[in-house]
C-alpha atoms as a PDB file:
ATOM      1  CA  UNK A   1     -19.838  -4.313  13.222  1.00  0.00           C
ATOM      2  CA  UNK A   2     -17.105  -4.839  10.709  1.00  0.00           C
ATOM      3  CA  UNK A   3     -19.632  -5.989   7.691  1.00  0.00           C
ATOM      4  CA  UNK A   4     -23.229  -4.907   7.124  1.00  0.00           C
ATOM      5  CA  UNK A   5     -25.227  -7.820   8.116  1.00  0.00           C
ATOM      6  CA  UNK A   6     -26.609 -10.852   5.514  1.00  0.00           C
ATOM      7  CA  UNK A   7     -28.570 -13.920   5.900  1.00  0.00           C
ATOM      8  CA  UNK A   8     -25.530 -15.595   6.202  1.00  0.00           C
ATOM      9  CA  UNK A   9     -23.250 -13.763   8.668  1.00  0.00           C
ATOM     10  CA  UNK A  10     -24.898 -11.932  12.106  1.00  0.00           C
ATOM     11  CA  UNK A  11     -24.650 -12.568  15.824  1.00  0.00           C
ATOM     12  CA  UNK A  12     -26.186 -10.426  18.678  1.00  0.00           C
ATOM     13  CA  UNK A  13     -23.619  -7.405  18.790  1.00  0.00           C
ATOM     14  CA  UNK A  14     -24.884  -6.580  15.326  1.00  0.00           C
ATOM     15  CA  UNK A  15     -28.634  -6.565  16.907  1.00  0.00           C
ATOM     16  CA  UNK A  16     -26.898  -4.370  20.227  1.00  0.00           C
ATOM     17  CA  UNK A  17     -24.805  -2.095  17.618  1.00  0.00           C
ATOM     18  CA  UNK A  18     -28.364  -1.612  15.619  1.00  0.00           C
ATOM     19  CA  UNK A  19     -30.022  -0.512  18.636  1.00  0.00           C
ATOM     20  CA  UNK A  20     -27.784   1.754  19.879  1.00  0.00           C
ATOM     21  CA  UNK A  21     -27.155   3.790  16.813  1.00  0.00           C
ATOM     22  CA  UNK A  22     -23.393   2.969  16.454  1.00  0.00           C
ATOM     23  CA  UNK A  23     -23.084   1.596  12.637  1.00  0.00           C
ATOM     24  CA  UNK A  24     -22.448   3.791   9.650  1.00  0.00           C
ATOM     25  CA  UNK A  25     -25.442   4.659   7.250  1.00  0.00           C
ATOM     26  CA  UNK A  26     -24.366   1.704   4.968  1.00  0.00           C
ATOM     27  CA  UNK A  27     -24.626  -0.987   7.436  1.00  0.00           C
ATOM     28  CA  UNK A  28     -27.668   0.220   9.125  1.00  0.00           C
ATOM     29  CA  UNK A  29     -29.955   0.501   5.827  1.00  0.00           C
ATOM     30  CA  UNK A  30     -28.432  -3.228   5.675  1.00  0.00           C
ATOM     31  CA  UNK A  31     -29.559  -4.229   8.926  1.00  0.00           C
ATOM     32  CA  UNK A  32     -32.888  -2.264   8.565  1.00  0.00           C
ATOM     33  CA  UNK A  33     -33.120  -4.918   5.480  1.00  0.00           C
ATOM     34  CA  UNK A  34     -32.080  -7.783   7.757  1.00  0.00           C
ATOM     35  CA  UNK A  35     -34.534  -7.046  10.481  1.00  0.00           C
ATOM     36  CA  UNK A  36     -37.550  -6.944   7.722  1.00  0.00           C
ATOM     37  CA  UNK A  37     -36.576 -10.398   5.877  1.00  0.00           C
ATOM     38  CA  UNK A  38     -34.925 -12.364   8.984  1.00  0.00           C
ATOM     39  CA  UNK A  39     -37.188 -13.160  12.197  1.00  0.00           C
ATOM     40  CA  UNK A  40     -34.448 -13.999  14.225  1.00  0.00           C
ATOM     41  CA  UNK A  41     -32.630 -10.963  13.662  1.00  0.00           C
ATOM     42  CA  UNK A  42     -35.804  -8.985  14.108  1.00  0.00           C
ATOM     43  CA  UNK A  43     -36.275 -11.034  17.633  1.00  0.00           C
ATOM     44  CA  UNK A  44     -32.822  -9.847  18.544  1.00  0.00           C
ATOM     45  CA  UNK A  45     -33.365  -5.999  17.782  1.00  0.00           C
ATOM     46  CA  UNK A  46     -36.880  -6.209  19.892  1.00  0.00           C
ATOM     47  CA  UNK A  47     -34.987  -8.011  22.695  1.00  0.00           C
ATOM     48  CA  UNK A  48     -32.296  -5.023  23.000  1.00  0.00           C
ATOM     49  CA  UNK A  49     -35.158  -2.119  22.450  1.00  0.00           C
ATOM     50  CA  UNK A  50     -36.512  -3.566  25.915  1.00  0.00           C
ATOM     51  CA  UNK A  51     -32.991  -3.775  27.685  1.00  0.00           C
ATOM     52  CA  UNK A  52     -32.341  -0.264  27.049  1.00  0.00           C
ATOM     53  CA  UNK A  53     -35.675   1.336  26.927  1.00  0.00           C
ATOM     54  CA  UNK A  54     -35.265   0.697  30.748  1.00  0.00           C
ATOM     55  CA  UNK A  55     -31.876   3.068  30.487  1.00  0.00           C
ATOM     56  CA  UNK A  56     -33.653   5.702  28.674  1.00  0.00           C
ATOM     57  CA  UNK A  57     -36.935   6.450  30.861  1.00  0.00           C
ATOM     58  CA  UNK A  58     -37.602   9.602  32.795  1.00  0.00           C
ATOM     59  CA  UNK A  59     -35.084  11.282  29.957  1.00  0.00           C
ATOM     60  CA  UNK A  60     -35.589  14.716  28.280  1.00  0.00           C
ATOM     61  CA  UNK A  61     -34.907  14.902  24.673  1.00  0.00           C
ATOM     62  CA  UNK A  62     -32.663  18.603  24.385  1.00  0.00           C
ATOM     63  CA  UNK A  63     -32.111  20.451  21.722  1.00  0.00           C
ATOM     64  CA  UNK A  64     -28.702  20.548  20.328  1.00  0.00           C
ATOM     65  CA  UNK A  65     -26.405  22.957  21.598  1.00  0.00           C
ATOM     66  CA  UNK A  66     -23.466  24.233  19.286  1.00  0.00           C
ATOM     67  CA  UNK A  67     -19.848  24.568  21.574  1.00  0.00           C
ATOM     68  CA  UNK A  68     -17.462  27.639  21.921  1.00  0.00           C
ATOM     69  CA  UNK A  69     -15.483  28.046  19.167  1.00  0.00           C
ATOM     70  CA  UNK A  70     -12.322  27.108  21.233  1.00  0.00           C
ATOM     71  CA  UNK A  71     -13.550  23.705  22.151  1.00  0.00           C
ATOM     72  CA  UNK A  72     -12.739  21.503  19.236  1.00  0.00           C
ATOM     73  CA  UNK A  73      -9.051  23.556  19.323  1.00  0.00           C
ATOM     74  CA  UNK A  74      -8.673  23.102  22.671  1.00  0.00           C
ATOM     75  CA  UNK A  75      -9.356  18.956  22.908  1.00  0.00           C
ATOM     76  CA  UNK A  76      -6.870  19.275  19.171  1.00  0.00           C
ATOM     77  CA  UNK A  77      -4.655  20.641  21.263  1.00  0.00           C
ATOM     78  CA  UNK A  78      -4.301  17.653  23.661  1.00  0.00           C
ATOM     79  CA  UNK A  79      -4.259  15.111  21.344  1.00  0.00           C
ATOM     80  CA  UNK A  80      -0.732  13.063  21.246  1.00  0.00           C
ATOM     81  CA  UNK A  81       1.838  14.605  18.977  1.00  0.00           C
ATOM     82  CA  UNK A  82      -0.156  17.353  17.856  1.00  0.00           C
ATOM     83  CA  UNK A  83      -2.173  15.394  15.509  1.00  0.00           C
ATOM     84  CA  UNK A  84      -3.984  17.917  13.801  1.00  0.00           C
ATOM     85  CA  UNK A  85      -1.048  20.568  13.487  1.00  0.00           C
ATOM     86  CA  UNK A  86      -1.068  24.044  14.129  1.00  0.00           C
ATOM     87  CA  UNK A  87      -3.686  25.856  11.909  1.00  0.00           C
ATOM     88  CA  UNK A  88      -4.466  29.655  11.273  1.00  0.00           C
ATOM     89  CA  UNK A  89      -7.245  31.196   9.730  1.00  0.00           C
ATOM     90  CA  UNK A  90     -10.512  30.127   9.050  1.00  0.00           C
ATOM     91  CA  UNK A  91     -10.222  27.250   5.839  1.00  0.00           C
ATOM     92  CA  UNK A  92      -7.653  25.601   8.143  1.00  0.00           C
ATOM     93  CA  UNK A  93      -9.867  26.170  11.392  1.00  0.00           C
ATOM     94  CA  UNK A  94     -12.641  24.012   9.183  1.00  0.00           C
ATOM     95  CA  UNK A  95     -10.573  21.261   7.553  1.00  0.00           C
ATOM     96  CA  UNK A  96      -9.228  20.632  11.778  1.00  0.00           C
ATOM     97  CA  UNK A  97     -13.071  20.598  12.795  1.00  0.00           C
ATOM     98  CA  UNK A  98     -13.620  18.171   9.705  1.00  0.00           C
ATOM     99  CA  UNK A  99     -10.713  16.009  10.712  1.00  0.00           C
ATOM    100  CA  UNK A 100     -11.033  15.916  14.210  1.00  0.00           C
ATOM    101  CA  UNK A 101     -14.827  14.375  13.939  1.00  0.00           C
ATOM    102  CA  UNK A 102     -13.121  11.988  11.344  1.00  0.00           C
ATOM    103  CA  UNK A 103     -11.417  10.637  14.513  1.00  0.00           C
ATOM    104  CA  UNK A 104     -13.936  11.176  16.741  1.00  0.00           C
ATOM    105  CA  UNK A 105     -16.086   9.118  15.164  1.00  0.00           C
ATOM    106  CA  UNK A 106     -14.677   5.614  15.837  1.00  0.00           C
ATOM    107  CA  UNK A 107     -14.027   6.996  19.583  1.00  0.00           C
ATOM    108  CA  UNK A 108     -17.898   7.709  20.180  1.00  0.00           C
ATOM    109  CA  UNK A 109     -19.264   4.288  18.586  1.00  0.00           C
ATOM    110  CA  UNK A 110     -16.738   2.357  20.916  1.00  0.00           C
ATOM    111  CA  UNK A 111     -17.705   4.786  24.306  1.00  0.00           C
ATOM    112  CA  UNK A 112     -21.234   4.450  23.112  1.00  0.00           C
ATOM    113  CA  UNK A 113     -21.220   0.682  23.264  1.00  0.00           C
ATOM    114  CA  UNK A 114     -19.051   0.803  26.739  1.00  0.00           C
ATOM    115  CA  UNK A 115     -21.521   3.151  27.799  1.00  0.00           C
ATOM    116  CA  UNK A 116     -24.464   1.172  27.444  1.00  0.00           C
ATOM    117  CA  UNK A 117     -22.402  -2.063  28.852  1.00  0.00           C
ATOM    118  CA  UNK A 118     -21.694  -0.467  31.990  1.00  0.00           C
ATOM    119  CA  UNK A 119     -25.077   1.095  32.715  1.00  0.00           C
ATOM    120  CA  UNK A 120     -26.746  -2.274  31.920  1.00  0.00           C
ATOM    121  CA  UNK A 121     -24.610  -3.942  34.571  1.00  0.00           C
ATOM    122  CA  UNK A 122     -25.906  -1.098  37.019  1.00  0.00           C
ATOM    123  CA  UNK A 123     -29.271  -2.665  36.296  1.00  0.00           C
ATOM    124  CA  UNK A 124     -28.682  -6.383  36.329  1.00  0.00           C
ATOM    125  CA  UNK A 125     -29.442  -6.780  32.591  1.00  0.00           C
ATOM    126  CA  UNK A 126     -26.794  -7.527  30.548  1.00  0.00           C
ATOM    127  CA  UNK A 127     -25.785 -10.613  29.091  1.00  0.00           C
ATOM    128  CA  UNK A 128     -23.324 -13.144  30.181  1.00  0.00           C
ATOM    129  CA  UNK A 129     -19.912 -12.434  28.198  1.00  0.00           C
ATOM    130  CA  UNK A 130     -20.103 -15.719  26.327  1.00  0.00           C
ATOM    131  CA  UNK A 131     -23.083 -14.604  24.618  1.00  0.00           C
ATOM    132  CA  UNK A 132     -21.494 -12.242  22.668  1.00  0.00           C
ATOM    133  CA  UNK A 133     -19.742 -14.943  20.716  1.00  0.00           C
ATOM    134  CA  UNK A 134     -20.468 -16.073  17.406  1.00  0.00           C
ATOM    135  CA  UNK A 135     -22.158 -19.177  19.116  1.00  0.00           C
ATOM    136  CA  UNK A 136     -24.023 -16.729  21.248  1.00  0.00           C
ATOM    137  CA  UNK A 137     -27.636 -15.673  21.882  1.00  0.00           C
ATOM    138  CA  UNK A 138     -28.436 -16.111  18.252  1.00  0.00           C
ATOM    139  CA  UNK A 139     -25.599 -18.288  16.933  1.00  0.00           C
ATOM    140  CA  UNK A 140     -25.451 -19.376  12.736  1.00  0.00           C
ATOM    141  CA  UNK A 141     -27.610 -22.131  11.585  1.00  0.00           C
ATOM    142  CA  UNK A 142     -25.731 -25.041  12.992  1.00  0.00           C
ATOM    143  CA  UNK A 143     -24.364 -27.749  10.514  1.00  0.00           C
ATOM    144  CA  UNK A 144     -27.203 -30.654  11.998  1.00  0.00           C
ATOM    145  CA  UNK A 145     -29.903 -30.799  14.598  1.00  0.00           C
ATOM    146  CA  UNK A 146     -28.997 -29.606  18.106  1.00  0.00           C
ATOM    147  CA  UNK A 147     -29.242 -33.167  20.051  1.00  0.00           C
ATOM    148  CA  UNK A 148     -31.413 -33.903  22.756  1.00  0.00           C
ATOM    149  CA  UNK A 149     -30.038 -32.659  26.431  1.00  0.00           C
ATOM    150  CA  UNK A 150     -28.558 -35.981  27.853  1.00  0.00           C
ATOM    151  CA  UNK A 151     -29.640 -38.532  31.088  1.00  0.00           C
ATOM    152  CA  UNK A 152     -26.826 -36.685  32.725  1.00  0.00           C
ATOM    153  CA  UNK A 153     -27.529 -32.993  31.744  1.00  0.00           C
ATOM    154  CA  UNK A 154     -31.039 -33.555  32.973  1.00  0.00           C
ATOM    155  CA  UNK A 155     -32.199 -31.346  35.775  1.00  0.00           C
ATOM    156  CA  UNK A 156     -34.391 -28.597  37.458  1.00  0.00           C
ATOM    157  CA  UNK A 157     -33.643 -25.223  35.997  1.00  0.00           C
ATOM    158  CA  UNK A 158     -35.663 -21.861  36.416  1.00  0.00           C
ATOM    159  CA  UNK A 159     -35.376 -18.320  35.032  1.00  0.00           C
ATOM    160  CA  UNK A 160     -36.628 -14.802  36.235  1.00  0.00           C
ATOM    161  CA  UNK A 161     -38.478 -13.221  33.725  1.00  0.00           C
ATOM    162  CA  UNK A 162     -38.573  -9.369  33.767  1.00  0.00           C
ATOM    163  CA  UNK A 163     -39.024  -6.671  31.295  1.00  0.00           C
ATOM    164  CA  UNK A 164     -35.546  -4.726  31.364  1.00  0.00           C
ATOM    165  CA  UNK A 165     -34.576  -3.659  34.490  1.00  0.00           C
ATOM    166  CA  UNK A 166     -37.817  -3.541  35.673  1.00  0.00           C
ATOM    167  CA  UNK A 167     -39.310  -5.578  39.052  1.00  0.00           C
ATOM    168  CA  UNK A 168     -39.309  -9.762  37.524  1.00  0.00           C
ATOM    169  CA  UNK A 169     -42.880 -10.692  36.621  1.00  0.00           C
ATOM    170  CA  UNK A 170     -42.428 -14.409  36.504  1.00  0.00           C
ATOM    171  CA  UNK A 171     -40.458 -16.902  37.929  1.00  0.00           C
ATOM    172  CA  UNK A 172     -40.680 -20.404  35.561  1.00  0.00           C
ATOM    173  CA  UNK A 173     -39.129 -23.624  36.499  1.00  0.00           C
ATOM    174  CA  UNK A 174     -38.036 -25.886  33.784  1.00  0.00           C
ATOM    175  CA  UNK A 175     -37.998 -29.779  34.962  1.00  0.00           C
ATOM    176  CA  UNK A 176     -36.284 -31.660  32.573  1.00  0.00           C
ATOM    177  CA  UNK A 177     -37.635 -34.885  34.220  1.00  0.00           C
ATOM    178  CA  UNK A 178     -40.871 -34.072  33.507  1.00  0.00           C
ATOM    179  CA  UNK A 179     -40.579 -32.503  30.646  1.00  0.00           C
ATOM    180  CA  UNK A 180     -42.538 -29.172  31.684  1.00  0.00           C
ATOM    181  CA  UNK A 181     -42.774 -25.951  32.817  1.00  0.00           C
ATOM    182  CA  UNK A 182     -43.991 -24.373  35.930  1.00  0.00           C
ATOM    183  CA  UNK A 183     -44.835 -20.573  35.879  1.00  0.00           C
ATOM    184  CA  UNK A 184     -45.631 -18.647  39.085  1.00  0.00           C
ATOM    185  CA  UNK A 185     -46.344 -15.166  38.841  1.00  0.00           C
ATOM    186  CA  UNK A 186     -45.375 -11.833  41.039  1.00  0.00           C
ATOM    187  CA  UNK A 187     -46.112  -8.823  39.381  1.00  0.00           C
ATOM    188  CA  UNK A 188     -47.433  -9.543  35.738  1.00  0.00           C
ATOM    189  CA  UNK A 189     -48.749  -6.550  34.055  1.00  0.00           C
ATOM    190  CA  UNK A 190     -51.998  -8.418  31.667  1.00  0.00           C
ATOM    191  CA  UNK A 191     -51.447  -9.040  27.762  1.00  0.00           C
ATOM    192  CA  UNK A 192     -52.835  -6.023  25.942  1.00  0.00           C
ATOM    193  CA  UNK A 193     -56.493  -5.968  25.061  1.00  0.00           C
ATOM    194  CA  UNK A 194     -57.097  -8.755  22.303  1.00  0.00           C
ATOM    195  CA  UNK A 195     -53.501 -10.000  22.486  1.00  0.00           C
ATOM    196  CA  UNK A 196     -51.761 -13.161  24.245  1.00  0.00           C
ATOM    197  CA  UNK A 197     -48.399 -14.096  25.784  1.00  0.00           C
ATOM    198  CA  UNK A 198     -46.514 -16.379  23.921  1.00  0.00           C
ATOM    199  CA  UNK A 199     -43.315 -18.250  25.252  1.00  0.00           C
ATOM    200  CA  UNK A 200     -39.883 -18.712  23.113  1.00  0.00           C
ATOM    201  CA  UNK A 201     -36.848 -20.711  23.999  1.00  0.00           C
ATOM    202  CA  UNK A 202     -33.861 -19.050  22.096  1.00  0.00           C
ATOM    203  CA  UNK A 203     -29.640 -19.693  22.206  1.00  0.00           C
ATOM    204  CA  UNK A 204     -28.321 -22.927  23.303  1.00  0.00           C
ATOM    205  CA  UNK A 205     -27.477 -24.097  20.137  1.00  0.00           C
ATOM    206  CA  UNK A 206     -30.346 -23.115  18.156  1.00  0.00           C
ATOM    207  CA  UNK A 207     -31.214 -21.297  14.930  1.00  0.00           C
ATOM    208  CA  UNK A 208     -33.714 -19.435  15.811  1.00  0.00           C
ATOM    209  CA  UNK A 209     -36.236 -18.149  18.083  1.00  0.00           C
ATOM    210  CA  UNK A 210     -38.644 -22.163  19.113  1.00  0.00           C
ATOM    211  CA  UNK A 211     -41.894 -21.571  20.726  1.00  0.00           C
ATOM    212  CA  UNK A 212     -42.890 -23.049  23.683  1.00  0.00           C
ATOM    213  CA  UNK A 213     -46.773 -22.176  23.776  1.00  0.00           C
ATOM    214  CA  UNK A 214     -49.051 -19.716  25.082  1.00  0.00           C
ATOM    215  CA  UNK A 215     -48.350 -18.105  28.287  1.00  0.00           C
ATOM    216  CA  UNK A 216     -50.944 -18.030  31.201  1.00  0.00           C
ATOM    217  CA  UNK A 217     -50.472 -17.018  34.805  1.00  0.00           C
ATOM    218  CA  UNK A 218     -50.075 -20.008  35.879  1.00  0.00           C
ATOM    219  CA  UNK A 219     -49.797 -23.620  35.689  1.00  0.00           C
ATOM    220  CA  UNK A 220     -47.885 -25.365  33.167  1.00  0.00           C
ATOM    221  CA  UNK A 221     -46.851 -25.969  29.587  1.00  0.00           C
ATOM    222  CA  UNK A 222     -45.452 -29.170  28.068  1.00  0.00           C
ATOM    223  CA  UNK A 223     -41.504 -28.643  26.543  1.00  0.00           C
ATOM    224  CA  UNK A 224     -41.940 -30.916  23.790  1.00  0.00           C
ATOM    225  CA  UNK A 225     -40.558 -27.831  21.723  1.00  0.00           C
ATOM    226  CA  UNK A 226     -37.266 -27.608  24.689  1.00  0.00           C
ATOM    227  CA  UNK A 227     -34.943 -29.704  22.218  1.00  0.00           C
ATOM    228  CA  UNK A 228     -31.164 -28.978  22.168  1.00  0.00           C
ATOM    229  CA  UNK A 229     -29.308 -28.317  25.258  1.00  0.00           C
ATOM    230  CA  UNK A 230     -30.522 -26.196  28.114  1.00  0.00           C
ATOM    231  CA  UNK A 231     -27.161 -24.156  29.345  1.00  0.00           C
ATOM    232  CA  UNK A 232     -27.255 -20.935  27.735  1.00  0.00           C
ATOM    233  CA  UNK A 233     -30.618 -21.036  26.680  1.00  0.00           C
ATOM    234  CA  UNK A 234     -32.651 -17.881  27.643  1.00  0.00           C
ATOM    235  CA  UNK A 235     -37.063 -17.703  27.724  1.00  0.00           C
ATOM    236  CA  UNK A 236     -38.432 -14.971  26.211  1.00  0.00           C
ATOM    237  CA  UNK A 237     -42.342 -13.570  26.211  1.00  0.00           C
ATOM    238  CA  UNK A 238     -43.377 -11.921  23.154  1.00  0.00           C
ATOM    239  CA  UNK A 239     -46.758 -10.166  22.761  1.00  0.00           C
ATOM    240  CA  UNK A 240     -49.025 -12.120  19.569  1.00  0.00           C
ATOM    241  CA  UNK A 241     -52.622 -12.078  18.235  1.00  0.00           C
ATOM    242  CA  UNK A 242     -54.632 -14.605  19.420  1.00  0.00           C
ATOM    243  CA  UNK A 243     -53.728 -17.967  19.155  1.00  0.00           C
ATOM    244  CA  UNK A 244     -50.093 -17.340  19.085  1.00  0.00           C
ATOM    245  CA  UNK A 245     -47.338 -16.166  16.216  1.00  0.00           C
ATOM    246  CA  UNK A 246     -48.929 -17.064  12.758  1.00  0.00           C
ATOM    247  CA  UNK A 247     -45.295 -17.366  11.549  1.00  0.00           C
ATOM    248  CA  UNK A 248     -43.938 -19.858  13.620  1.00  0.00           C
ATOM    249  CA  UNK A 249     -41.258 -16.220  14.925  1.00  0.00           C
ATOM    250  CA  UNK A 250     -41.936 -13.387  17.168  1.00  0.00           C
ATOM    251  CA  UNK A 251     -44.497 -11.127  15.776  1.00  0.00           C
ATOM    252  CA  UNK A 252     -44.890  -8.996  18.029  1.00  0.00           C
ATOM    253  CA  UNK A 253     -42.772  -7.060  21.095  1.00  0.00           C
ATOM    254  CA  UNK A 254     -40.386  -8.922  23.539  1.00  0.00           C
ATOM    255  CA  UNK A 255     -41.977  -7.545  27.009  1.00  0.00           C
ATOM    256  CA  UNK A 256     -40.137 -10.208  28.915  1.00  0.00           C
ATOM    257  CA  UNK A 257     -36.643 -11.999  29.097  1.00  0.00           C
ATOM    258  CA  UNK A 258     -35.084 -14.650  31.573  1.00  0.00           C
ATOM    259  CA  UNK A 259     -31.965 -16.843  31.667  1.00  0.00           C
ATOM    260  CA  UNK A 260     -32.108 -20.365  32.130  1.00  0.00           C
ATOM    261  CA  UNK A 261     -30.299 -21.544  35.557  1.00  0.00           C
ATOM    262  CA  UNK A 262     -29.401 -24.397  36.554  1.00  0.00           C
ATOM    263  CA  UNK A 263     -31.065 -25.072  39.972  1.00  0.00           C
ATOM    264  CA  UNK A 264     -29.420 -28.538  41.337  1.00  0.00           C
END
């Protein structure tokens, strides 16, 4: 993240970077700002919690464990050129440790995101490469209205949404010819007690997070709300109080997530 987030100026890697810890204590108390006063950049931290809480289960917090004195001399030792010089005695033995965790630091924010790239694509959840663009997931406010999807770019598509990695809970099937949705479930896990499913429709042009209604088991729901095109467009399920979002964003936690494909 080369700028601490604004209203003006985020995409999705800023939400991903957030997540996983990576930004400096500048930019993160400015994205901790951005996620209270923007609800799309709020819906973007909350959809990369769930992709990597799935990474992160079944782990065992340790304690920290300080290394042998003649680790950081050895790995100084190996860097190109001698970077850090040969240094005697213990001010100099400091100022190497100092320096050398100067480097390091860049190094583990760039393995860090790597990391968490290539376990994601162990478990089927990470996003298309064309997402991470500017015009991504959660692109800027675009100049006018997203137009309406065209005769030709009409079509069946559906989705598989899943929490994470996790077994998919729904499949839904978007019909652009008759404007709907059809939503069968496999293994669901039930809205908390007192809480409802609510559907989103996010990327593919758009601003923001657009709701497409309450969820049910079943049946369908009207897309009305689907405006814009459909390819690169992903559903989302967050978790509201009854009667849906009383903000017109995600209130509540992304359980569910689910790229559109197109199916003819």
């Amino acid at each position: 993240m080369a700028n601490p987030p604004d209203r003006e100026s985020w995409d999705d890697g800023d939400a991903a970077e957030y997540v996983l810890g990576t930004l400096d204590a500048e930019e993160r108390r400015a994205a901790a700002r951005l996620q209270a006063d923007d609800a799309g950049f709020a819906f973007a931290v909350r959809a990369w919690q769930g992709r990597l809480d799935a990474l992160t289960e079944g782990l065992v917090e340790a304690e920290p464990v300080d290394p042998p004195s003649v680790v950081w001399p050895a790995i100084a030792a190996r860097l190109p050129g001698g970077a850090l010089g040969a240094r005697t005695g213990a001010a100099d033995a400091g100022a190497e440790v100092i320096e050398l965790r100067q480097r390091l630091r860049y190094w583990r924010g760039t393995t860090g995101i790597a990391a968490a790239i290539a376990a994601m694509l162990a478990v089927g959840v990470i996003l298309p490469r064309d997402r991470w663009a500017p015009e991504g997931l959660f692109p800027q406010p675009p100049a006018q209205q997203a137009e309406a999807p065209s005769d030709a770019a009409r079509g069946t598509y559906v989705a598989v949404l899943q929490p994470g990695g996790a077994a998919p809970a729904f499949v839904a099937e978007v019909n652009l010819a008759t404007n709907s949705i059809s939503l069968r479930p496999l293994r669901p896990e039930p809205a908390p007690e007192g809480r409802v499913y609510e559907m989103w429709v996010v990327g593919g042009g758009r601003a923001a997070p657009v709701s497409l209604g309450l969820l049910a088991e079943g049946g369908e729901l009207p897309l009305d709300a689907l405006a814009g095109p459909t390819d690169g467009s992903v559903l989302a399920v967050s978790v509201e109080p009854p009667g849906g979002s009383p903000t017109g964003a995600p209130t509540g936690d992304v359980v569910f997530t689910g790229e559109l494909i197109r199916a003819d």
